[in-house]
N, C-alpha and C. Protein backbone atom coordinates (compact mmCIF):
# COMPACT_ATOMS: atom_id res chain seq x y z
N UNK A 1 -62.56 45.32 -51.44
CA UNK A 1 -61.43 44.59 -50.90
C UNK A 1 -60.75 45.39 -49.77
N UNK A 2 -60.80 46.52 -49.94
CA UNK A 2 -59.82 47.39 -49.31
C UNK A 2 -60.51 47.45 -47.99
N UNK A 3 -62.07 47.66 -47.76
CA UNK A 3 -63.07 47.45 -46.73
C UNK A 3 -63.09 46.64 -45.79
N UNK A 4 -62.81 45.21 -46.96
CA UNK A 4 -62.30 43.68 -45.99
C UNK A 4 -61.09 44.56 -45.25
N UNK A 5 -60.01 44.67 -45.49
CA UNK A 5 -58.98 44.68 -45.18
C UNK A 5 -58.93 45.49 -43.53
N UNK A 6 -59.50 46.58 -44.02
CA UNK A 6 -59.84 47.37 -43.12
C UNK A 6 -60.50 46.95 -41.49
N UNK A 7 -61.84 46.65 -41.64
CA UNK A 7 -62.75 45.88 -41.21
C UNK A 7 -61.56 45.05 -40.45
N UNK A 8 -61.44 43.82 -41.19
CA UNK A 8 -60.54 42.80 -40.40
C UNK A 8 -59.27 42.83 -39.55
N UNK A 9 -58.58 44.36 -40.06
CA UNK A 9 -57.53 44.90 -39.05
C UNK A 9 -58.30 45.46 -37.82
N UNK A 10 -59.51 46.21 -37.84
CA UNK A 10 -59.75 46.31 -36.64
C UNK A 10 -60.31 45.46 -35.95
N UNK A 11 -61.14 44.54 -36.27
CA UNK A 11 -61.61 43.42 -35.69
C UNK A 11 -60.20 42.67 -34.46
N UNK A 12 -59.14 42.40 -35.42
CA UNK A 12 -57.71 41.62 -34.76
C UNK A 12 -57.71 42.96 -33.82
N UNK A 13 -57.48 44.22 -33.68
CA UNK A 13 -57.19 45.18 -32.82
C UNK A 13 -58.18 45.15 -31.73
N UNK A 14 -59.12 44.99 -32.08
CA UNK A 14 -59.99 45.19 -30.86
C UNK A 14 -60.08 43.95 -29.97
N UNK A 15 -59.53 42.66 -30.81
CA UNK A 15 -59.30 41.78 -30.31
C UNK A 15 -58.30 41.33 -29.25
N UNK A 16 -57.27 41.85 -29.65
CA UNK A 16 -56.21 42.14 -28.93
C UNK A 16 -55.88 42.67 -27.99
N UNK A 17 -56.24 43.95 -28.03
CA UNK A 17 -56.26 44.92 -27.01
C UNK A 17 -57.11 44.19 -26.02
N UNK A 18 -58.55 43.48 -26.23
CA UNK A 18 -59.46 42.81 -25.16
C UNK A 18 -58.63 41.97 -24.54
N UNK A 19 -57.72 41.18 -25.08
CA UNK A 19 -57.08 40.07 -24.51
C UNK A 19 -55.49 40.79 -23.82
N UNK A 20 -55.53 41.84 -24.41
CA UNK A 20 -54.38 42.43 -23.15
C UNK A 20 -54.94 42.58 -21.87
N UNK A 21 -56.15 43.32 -21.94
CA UNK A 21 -56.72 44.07 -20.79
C UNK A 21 -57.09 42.77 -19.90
N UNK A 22 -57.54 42.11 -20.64
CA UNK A 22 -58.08 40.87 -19.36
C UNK A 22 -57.17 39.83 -18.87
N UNK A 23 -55.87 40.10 -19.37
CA UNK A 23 -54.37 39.38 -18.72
C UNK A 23 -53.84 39.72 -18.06
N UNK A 24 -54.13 41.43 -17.84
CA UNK A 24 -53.52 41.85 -16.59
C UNK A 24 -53.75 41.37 -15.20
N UNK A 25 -53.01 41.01 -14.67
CA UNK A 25 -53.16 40.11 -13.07
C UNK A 25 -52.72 41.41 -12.24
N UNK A 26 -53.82 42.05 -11.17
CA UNK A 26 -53.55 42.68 -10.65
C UNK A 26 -52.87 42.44 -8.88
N UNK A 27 -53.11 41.22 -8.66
CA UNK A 27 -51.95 40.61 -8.07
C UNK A 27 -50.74 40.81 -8.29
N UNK A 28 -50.18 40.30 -9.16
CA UNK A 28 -49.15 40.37 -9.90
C UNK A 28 -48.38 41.68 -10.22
N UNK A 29 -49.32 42.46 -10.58
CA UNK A 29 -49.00 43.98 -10.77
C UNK A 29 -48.74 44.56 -9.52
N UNK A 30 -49.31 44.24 -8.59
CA UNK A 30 -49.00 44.96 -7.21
C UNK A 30 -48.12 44.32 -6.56
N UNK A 31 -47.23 43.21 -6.87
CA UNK A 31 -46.09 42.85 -6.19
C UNK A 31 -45.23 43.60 -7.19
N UNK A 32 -45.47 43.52 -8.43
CA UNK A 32 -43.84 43.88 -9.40
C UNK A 32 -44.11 45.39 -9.63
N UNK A 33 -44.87 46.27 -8.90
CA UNK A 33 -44.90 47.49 -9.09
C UNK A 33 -44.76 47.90 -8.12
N UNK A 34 -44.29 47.28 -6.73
CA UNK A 34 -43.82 47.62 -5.81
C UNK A 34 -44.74 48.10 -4.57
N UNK A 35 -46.14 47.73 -5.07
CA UNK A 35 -46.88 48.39 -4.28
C UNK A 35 -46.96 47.86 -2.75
N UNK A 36 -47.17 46.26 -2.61
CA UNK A 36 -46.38 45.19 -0.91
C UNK A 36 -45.38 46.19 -0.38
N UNK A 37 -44.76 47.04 -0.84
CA UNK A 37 -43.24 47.47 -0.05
C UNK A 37 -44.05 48.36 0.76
N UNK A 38 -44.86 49.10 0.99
CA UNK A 38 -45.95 50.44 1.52
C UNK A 38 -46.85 49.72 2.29
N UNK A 39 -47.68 48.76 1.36
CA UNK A 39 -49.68 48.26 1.80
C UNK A 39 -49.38 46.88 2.46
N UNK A 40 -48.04 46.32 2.48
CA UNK A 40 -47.97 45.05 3.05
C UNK A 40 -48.48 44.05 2.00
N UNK A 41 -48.73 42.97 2.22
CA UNK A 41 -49.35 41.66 1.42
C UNK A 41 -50.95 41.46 1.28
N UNK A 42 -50.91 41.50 0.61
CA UNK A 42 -52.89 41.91 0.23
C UNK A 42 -53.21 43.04 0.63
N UNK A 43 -51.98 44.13 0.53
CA UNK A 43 -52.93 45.62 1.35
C UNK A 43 -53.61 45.66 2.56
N UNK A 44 -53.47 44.76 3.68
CA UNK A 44 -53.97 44.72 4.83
C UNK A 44 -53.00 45.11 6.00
N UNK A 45 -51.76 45.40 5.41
CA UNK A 45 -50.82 45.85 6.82
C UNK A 45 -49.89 45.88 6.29
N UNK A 46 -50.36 47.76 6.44
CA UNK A 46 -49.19 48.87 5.60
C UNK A 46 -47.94 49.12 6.31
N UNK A 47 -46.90 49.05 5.73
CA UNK A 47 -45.16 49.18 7.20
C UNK A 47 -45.24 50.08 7.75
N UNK A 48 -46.12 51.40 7.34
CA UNK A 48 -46.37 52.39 8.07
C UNK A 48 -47.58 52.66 8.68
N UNK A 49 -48.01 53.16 9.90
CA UNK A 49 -49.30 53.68 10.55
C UNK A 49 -50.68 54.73 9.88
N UNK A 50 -49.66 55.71 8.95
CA UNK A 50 -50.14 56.64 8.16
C UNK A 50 -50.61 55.79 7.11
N UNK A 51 -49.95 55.05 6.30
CA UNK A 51 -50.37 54.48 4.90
C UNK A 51 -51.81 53.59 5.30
N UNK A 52 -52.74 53.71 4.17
CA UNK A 52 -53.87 52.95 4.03
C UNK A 52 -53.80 51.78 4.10
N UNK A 53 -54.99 50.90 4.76
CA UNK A 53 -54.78 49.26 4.45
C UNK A 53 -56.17 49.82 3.00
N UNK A 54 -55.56 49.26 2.32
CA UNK A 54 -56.17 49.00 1.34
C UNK A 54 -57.18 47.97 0.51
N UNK A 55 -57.48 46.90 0.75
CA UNK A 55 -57.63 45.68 0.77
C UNK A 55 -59.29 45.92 1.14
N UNK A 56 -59.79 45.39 0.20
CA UNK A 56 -61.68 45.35 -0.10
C UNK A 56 -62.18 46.94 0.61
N UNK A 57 -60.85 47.96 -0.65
CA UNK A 57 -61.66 49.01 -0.71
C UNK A 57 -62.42 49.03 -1.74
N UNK A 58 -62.82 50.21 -2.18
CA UNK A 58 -63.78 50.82 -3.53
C UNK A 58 -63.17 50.59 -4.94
N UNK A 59 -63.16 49.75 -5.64
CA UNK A 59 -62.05 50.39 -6.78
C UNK A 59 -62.21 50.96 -7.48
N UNK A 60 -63.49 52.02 -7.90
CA UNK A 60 -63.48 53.39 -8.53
C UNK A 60 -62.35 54.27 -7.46
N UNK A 61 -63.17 54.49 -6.26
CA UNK A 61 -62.24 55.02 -5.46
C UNK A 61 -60.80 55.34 -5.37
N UNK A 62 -59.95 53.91 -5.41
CA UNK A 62 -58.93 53.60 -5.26
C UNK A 62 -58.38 54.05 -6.67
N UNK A 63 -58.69 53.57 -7.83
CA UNK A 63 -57.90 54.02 -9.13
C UNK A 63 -57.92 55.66 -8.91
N UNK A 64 -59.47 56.09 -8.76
CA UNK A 64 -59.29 58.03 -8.36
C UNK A 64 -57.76 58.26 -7.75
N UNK A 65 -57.84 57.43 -6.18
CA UNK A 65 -56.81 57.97 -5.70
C UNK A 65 -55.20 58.18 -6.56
N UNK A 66 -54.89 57.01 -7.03
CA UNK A 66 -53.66 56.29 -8.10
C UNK A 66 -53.71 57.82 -8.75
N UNK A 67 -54.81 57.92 -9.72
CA UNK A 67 -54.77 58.55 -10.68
C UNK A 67 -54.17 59.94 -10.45
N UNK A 68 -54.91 60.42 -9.22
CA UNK A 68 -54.53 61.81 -8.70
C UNK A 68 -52.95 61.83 -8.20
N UNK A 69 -52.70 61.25 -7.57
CA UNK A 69 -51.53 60.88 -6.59
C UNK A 69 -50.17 60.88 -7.69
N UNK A 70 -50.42 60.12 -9.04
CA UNK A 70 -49.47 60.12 -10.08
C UNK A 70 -50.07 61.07 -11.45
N UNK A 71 -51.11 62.17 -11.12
CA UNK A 71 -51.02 63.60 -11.88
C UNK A 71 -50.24 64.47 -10.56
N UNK A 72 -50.15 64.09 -9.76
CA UNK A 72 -49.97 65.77 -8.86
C UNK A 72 -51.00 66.13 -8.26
N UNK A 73 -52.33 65.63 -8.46
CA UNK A 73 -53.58 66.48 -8.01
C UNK A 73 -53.68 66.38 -6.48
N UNK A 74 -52.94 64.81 -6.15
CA UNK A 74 -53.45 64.86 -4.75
C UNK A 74 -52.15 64.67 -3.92
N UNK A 75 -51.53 65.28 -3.29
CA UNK A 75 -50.24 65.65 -2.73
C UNK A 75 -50.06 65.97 -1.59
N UNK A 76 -49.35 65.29 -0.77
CA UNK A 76 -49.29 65.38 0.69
C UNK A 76 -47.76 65.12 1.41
N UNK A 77 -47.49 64.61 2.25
CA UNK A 77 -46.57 63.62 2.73
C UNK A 77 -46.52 62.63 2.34
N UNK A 78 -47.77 61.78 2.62
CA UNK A 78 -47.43 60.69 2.82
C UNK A 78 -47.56 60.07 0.85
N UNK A 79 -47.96 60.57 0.06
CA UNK A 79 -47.96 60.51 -1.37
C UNK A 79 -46.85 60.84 -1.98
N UNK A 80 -45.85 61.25 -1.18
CA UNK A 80 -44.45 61.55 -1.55
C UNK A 80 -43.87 60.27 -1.95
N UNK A 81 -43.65 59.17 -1.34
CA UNK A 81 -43.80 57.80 -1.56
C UNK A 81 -44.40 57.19 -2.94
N UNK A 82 -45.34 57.31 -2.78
CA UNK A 82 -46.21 56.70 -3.94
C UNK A 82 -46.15 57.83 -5.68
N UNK A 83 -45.90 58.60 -4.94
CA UNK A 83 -45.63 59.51 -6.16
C UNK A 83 -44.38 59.35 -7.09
N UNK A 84 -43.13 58.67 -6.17
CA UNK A 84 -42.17 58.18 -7.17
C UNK A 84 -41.88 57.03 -7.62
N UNK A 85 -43.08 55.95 -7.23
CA UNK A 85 -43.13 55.17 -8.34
C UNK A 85 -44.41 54.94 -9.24
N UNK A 86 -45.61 55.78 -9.09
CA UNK A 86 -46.54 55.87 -9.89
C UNK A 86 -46.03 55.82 -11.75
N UNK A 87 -44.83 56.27 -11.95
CA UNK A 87 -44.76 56.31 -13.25
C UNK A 87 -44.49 54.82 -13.89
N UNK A 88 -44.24 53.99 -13.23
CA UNK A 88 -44.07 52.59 -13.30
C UNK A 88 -45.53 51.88 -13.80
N UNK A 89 -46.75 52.43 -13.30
CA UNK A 89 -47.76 51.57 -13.75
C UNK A 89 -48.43 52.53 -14.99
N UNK A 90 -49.65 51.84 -15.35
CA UNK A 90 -50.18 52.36 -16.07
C UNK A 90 -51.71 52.51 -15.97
N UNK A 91 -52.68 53.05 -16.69
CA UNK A 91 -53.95 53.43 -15.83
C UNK A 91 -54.47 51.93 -16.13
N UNK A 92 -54.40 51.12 -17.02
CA UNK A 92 -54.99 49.80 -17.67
C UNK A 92 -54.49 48.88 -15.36
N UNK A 93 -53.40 48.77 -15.62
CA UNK A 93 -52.90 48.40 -14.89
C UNK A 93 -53.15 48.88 -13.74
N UNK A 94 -53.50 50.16 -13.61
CA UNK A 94 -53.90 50.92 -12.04
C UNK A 94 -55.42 50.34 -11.78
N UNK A 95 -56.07 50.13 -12.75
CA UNK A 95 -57.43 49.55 -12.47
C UNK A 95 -57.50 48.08 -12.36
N UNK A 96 -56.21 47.08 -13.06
CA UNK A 96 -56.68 45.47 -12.51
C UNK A 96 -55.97 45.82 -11.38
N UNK A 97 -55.42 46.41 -10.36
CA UNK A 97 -55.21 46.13 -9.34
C UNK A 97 -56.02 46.63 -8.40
N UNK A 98 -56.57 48.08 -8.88
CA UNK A 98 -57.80 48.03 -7.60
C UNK A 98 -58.88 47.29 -8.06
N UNK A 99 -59.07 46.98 -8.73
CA UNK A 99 -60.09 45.71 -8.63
C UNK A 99 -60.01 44.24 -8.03
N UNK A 100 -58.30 44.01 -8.77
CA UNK A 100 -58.13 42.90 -7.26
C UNK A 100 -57.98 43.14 -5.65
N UNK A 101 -57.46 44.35 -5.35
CA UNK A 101 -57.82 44.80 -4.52
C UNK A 101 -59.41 45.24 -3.52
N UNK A 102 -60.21 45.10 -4.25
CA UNK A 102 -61.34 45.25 -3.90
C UNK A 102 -62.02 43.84 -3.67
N UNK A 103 -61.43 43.28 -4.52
CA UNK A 103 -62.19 41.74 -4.38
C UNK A 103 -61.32 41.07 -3.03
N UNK A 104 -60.36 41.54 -2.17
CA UNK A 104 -59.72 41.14 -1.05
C UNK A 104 -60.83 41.42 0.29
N UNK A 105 -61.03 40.50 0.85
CA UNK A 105 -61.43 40.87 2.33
C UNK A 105 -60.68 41.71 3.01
N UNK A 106 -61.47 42.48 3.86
CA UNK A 106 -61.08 43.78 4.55
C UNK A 106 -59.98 43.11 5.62
């Protein structure tokens, strides 16, 4: 009995968690995480000259960058920016957006 029990709590968990991950709208995430205020609207035209257009890059790539940029690893000027609101997303969330991001024409 206790096996059932077991068993069937993780079953609902793994269930769950699948159906979080695939609700994330990374659209969505990149307007309410502020990311449009920097990359412009679809990441194609950043307010600044320095900042990346982003938009049908790599999205291994692109999460690397996120990832580094909000450890510290990758630090510059222009990441000064992005570095104070990196704590706002999350890595689940740093990846549906470079993936919608990647699926954008250049």
């Amino acid at each position: 009995m206790i096996k059932r029990v077991i068993t069937t709590i993780g079953i609902i968990t793994v269930l769950l968690l699948a159906s979080q991950a695939h609700a994330l709208d990374g659209a969505g995430l990149y307007t309410e995480r502020t990311c449009i205020a920097c990359h412009g609207v679809e990441g194609r035209v950043p307010v600044m000259s320095g900042y990346p257009k982003i938009a049908g890059q790599n999205a291994p790539y692109m999460l690397a960058q996120m990832k580094d940029i909000k450890s510290g690893t990758r630090s510059h000027a222009h990441t000064v920016a992005m570095k104070n609101v990196m704590h706002l997303i999350s890595d689940e969330e740093m990846a549906a957006v470079a993936e919608w991001l990647a699926g954008l024409p250049e």
